[in-house]
C-alpha atoms as a PDB file:
ATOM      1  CA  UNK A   1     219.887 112.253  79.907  1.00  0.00           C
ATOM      2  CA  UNK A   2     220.016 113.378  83.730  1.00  0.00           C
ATOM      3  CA  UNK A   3     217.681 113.403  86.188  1.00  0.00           C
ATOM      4  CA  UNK A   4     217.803 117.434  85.778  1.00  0.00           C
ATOM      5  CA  UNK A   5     216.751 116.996  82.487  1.00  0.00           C
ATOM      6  CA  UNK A   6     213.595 114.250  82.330  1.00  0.00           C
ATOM      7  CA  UNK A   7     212.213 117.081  85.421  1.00  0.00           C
ATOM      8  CA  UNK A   8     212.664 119.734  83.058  1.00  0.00           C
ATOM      9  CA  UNK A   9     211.235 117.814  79.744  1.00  0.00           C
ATOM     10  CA  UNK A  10     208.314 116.493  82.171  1.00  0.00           C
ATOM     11  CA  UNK A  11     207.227 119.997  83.714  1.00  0.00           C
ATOM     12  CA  UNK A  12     207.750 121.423  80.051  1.00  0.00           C
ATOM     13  CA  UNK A  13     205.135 118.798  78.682  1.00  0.00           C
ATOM     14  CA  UNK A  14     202.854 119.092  81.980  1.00  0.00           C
ATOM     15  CA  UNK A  15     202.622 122.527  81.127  1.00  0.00           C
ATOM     16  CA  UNK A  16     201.954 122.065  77.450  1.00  0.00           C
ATOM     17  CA  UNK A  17     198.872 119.753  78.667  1.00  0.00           C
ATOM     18  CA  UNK A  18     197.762 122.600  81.039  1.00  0.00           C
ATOM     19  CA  UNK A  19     197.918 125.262  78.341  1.00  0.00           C
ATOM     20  CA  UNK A  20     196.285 122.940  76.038  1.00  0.00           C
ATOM     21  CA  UNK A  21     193.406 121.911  78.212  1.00  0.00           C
ATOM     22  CA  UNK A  22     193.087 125.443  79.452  1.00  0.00           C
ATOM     23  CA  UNK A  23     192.796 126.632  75.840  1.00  0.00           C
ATOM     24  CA  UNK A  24     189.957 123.906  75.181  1.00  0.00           C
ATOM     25  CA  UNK A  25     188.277 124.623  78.329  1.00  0.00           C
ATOM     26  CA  UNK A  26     187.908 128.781  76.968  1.00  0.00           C
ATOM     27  CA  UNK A  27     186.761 127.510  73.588  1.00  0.00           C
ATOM     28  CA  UNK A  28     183.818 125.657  75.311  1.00  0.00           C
ATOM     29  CA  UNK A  29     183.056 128.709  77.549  1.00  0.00           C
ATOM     30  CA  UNK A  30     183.482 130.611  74.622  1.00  0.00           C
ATOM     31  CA  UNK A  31     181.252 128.552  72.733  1.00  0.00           C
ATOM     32  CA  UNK A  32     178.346 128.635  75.380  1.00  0.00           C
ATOM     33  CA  UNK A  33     178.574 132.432  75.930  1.00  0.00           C
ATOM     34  CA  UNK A  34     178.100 132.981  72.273  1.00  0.00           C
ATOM     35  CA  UNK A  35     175.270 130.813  72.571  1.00  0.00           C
ATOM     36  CA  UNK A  36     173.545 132.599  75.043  1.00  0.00           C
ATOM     37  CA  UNK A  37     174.231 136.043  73.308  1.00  0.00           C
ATOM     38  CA  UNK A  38     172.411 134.794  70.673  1.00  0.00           C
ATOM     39  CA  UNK A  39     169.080 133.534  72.870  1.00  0.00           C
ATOM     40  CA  UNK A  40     169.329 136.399  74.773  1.00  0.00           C
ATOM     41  CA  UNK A  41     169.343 138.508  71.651  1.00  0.00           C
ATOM     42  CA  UNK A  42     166.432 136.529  70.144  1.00  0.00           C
ATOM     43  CA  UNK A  43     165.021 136.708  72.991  1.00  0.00           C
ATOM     44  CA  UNK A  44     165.002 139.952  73.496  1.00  0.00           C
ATOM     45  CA  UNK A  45     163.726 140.948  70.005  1.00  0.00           C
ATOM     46  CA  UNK A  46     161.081 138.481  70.140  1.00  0.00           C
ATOM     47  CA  UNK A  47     159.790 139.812  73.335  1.00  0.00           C
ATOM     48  CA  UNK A  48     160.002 143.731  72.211  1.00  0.00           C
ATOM     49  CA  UNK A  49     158.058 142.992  69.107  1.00  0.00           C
ATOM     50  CA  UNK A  50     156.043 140.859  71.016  1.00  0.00           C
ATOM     51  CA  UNK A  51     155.156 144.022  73.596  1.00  0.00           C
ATOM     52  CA  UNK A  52     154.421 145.845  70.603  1.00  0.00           C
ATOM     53  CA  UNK A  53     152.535 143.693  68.913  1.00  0.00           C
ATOM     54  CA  UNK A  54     150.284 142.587  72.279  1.00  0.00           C
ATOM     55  CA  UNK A  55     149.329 146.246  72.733  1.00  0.00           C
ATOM     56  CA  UNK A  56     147.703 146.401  69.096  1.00  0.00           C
ATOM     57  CA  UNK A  57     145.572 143.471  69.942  1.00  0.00           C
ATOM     58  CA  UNK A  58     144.743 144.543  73.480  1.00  0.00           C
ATOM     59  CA  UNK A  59     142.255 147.329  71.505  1.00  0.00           C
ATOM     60  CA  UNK A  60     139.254 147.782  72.888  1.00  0.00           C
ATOM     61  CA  UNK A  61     137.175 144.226  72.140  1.00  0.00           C
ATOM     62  CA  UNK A  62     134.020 146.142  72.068  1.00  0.00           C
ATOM     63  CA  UNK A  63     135.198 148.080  69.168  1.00  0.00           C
ATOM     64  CA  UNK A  64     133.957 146.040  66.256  1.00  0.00           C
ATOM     65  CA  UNK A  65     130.355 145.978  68.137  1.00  0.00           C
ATOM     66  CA  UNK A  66     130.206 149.987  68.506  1.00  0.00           C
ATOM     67  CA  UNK A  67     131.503 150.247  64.659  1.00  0.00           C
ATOM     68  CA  UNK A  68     128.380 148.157  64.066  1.00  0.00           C
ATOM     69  CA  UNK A  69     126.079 149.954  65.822  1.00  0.00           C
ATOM     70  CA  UNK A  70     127.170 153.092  64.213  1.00  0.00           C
ATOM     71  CA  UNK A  71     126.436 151.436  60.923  1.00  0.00           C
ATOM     72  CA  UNK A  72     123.273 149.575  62.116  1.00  0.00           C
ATOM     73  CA  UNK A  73     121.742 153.455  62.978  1.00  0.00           C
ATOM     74  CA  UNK A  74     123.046 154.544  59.593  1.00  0.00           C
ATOM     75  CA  UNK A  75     121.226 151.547  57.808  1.00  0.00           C
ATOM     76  CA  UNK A  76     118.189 152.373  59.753  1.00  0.00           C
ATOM     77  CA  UNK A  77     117.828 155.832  59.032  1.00  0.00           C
ATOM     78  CA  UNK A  78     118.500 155.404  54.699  1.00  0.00           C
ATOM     79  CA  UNK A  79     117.093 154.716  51.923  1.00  0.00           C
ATOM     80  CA  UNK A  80     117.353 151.564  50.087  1.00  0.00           C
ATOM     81  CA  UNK A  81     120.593 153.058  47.521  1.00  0.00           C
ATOM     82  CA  UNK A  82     122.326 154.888  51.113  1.00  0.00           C
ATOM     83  CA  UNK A  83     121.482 151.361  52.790  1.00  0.00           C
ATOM     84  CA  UNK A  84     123.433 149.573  50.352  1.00  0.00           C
ATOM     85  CA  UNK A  85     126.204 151.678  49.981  1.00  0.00           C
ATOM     86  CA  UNK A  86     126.466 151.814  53.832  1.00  0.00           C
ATOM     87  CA  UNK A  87     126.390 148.184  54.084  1.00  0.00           C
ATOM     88  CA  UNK A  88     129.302 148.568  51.743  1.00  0.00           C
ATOM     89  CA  UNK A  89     131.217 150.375  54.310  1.00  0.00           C
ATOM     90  CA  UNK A  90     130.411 148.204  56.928  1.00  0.00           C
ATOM     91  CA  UNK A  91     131.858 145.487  54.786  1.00  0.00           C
ATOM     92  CA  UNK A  92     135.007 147.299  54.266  1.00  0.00           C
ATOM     93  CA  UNK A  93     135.422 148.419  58.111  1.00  0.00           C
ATOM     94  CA  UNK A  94     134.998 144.499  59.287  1.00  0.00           C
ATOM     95  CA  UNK A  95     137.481 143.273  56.945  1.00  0.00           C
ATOM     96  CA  UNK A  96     140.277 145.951  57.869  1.00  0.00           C
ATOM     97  CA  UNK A  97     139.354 145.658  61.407  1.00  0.00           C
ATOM     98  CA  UNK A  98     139.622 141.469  61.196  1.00  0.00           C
ATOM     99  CA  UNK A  99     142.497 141.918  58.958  1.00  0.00           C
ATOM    100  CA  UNK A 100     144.303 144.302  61.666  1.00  0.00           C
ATOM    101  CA  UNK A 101     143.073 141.948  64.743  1.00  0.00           C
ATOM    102  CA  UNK A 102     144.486 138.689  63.117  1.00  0.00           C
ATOM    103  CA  UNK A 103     147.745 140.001  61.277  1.00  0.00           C
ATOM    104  CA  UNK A 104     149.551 140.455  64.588  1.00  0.00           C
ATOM    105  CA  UNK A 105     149.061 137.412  65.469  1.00  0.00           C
ATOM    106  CA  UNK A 106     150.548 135.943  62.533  1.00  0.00           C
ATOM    107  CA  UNK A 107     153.724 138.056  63.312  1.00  0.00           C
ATOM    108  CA  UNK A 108     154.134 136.284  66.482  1.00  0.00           C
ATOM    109  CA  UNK A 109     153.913 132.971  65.311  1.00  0.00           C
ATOM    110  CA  UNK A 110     156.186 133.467  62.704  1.00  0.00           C
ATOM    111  CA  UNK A 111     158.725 134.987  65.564  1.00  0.00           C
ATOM    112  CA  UNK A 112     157.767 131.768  67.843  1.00  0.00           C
ATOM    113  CA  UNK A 113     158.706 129.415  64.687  1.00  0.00           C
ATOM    114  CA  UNK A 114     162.171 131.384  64.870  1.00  0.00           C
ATOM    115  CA  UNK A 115     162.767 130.756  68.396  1.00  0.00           C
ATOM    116  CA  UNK A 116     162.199 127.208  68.198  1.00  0.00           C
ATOM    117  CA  UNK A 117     165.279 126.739  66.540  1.00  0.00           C
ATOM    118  CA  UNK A 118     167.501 127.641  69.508  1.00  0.00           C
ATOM    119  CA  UNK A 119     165.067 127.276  72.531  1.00  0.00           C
ATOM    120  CA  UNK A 120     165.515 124.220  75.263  1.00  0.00           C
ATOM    121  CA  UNK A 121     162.442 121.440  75.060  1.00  0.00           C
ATOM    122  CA  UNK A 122     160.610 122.970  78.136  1.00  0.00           C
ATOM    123  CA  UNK A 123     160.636 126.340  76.278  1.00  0.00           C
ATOM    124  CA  UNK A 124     159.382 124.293  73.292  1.00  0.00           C
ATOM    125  CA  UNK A 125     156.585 122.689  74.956  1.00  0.00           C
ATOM    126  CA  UNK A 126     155.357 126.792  75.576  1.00  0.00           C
ATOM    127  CA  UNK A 127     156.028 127.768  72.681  1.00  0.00           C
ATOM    128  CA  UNK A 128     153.561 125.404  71.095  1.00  0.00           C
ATOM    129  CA  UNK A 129     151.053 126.516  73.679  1.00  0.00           C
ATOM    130  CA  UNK A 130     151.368 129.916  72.801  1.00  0.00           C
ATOM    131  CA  UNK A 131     150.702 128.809  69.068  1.00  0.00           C
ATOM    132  CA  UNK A 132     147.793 126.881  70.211  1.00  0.00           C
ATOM    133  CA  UNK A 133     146.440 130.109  71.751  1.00  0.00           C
ATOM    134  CA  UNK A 134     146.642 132.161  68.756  1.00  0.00           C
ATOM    135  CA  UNK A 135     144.793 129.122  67.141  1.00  0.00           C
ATOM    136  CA  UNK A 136     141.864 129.605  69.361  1.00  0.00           C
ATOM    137  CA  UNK A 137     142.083 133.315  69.437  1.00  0.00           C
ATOM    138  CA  UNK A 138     141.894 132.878  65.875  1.00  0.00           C
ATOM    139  CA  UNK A 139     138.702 131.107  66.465  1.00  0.00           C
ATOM    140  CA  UNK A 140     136.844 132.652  68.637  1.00  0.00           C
ATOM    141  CA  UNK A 141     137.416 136.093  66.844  1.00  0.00           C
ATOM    142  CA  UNK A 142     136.088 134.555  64.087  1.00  0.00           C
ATOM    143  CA  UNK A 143     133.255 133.107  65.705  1.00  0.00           C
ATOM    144  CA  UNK A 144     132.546 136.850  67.358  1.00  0.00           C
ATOM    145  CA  UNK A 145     132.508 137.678  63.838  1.00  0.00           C
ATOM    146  CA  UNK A 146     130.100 135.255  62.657  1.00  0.00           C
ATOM    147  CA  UNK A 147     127.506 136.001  65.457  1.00  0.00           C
ATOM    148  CA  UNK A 148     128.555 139.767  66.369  1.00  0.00           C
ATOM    149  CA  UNK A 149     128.319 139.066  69.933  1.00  0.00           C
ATOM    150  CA  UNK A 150     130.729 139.657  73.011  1.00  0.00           C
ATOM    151  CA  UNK A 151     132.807 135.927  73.743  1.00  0.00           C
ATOM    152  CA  UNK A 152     135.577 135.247  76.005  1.00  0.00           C
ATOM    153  CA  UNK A 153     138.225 136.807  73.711  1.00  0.00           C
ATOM    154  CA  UNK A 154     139.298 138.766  76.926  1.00  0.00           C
ATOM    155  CA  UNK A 155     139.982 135.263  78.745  1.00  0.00           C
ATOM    156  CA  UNK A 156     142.195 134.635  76.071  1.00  0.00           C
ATOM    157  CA  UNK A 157     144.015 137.493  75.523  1.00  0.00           C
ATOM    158  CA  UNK A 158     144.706 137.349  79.598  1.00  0.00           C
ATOM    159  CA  UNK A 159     145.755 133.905  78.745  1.00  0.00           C
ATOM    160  CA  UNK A 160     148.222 135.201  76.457  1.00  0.00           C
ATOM    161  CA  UNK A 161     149.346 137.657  78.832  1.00  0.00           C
ATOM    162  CA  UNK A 162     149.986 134.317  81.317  1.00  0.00           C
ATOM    163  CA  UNK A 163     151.636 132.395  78.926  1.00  0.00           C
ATOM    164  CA  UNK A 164     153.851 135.347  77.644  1.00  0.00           C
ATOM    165  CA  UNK A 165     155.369 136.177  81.294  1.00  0.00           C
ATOM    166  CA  UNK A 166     155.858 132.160  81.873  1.00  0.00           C
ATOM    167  CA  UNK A 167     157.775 132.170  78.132  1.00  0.00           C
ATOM    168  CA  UNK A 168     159.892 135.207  79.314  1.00  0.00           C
ATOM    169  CA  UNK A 169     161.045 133.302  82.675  1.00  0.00           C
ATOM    170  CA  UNK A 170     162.057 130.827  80.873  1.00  0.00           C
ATOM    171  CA  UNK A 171     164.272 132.750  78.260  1.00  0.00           C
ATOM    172  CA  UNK A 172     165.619 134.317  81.312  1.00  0.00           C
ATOM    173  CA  UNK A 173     166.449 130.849  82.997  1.00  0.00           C
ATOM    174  CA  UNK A 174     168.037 129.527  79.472  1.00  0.00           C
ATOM    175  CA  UNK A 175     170.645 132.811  79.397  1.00  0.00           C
ATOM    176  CA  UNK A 176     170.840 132.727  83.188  1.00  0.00           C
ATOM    177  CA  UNK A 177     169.765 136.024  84.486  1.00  0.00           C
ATOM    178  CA  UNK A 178     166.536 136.082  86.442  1.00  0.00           C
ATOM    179  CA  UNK A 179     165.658 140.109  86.493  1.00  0.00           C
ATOM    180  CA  UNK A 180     167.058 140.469  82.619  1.00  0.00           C
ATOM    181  CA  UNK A 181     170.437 141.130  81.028  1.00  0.00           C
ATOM    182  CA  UNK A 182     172.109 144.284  80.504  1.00  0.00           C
ATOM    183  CA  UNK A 183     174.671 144.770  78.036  1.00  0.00           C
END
């Protein structure tokens, strides 16, 4: 074998290595785009259903207190058979309006449970916060439904709000775009 030769058999294999490690090298790029398609799609659904599901809750907190006044005048102004039968009603409203505040809610955690299966640990660690907010929004509702007085389900709810926009920066950072993807 001449020199001519062992040039051509080593740029032959050098090239071989380059193809090779080029090849690997797209395969791991490949690998992380398709990972962040997938977060960002996640992403994206969890915060759309999240929108929607944010704007049922943000009702009017007052709303269970002037359904009970309406019933409270109605009781007042009865007889004993109407009084039942509109305490009845009341019951009925309180449950579908408690059933309708608190369901939500349970969407969203079920949606945050998702996430954490793809999210980094300092999206984790507000994740869990999140859940621990819908834990005490949980609570005081029901505690505003045990005394029927106002509480600071607002502060809450703004907390939410907080906690939701700090969640979405960070689902921005992990797909790396900080004003949102288009596709």
């Amino acid at each position: 074998m001449d020199i001519d030769q062992k040039i051509l058999i080593i740029i032959a294999v050098i090239g071989w290595l380059g193809n090779i490690i080029q090849f690997i090298i797209n395969r791991i790029n490949q690998n992380k785009e398709k990972i962040i398609d997938r977060k960002y799609e996640a992403y994206s659904a969890f915060m759309k259903k999240t929108d929607e599901i944010m704007n049922k809750i943000r009702n009017d907190p007052l709303m269970i207190f002037n359904t009970f006044n309406v019933f409270f005048q109605e009781i007042l102004n009865k007889e004993l058979e109407e009084i039942n039968n509109t305490l009845i009603k009341f019951n009925e409203k309180l449950l579908e309006f408690t059933k309708n505040a608190i369901e939500p809610l349970m969407i969203i955690r079920n949606e945050l449970n998702n996430l954490l299966l793809i999210c980094s640990n300092e999206l984790r660690d507000k994740i869990k916060m999140y859940n621990t907010l819908i834990t005490d929004y949980n609570n005081e509702f029901q505690k505003c439904l045990n005394i029927i007085a106002p509480n600071d389900a607002n502060s809450i709810i703004r907390e939410f709000q907080t906690l939701n926009d700090e969640i979405l920066e960070l689902m921005r950072k992990e797909i790396g775009n900080k004003k949102g993807r288009k596709k």
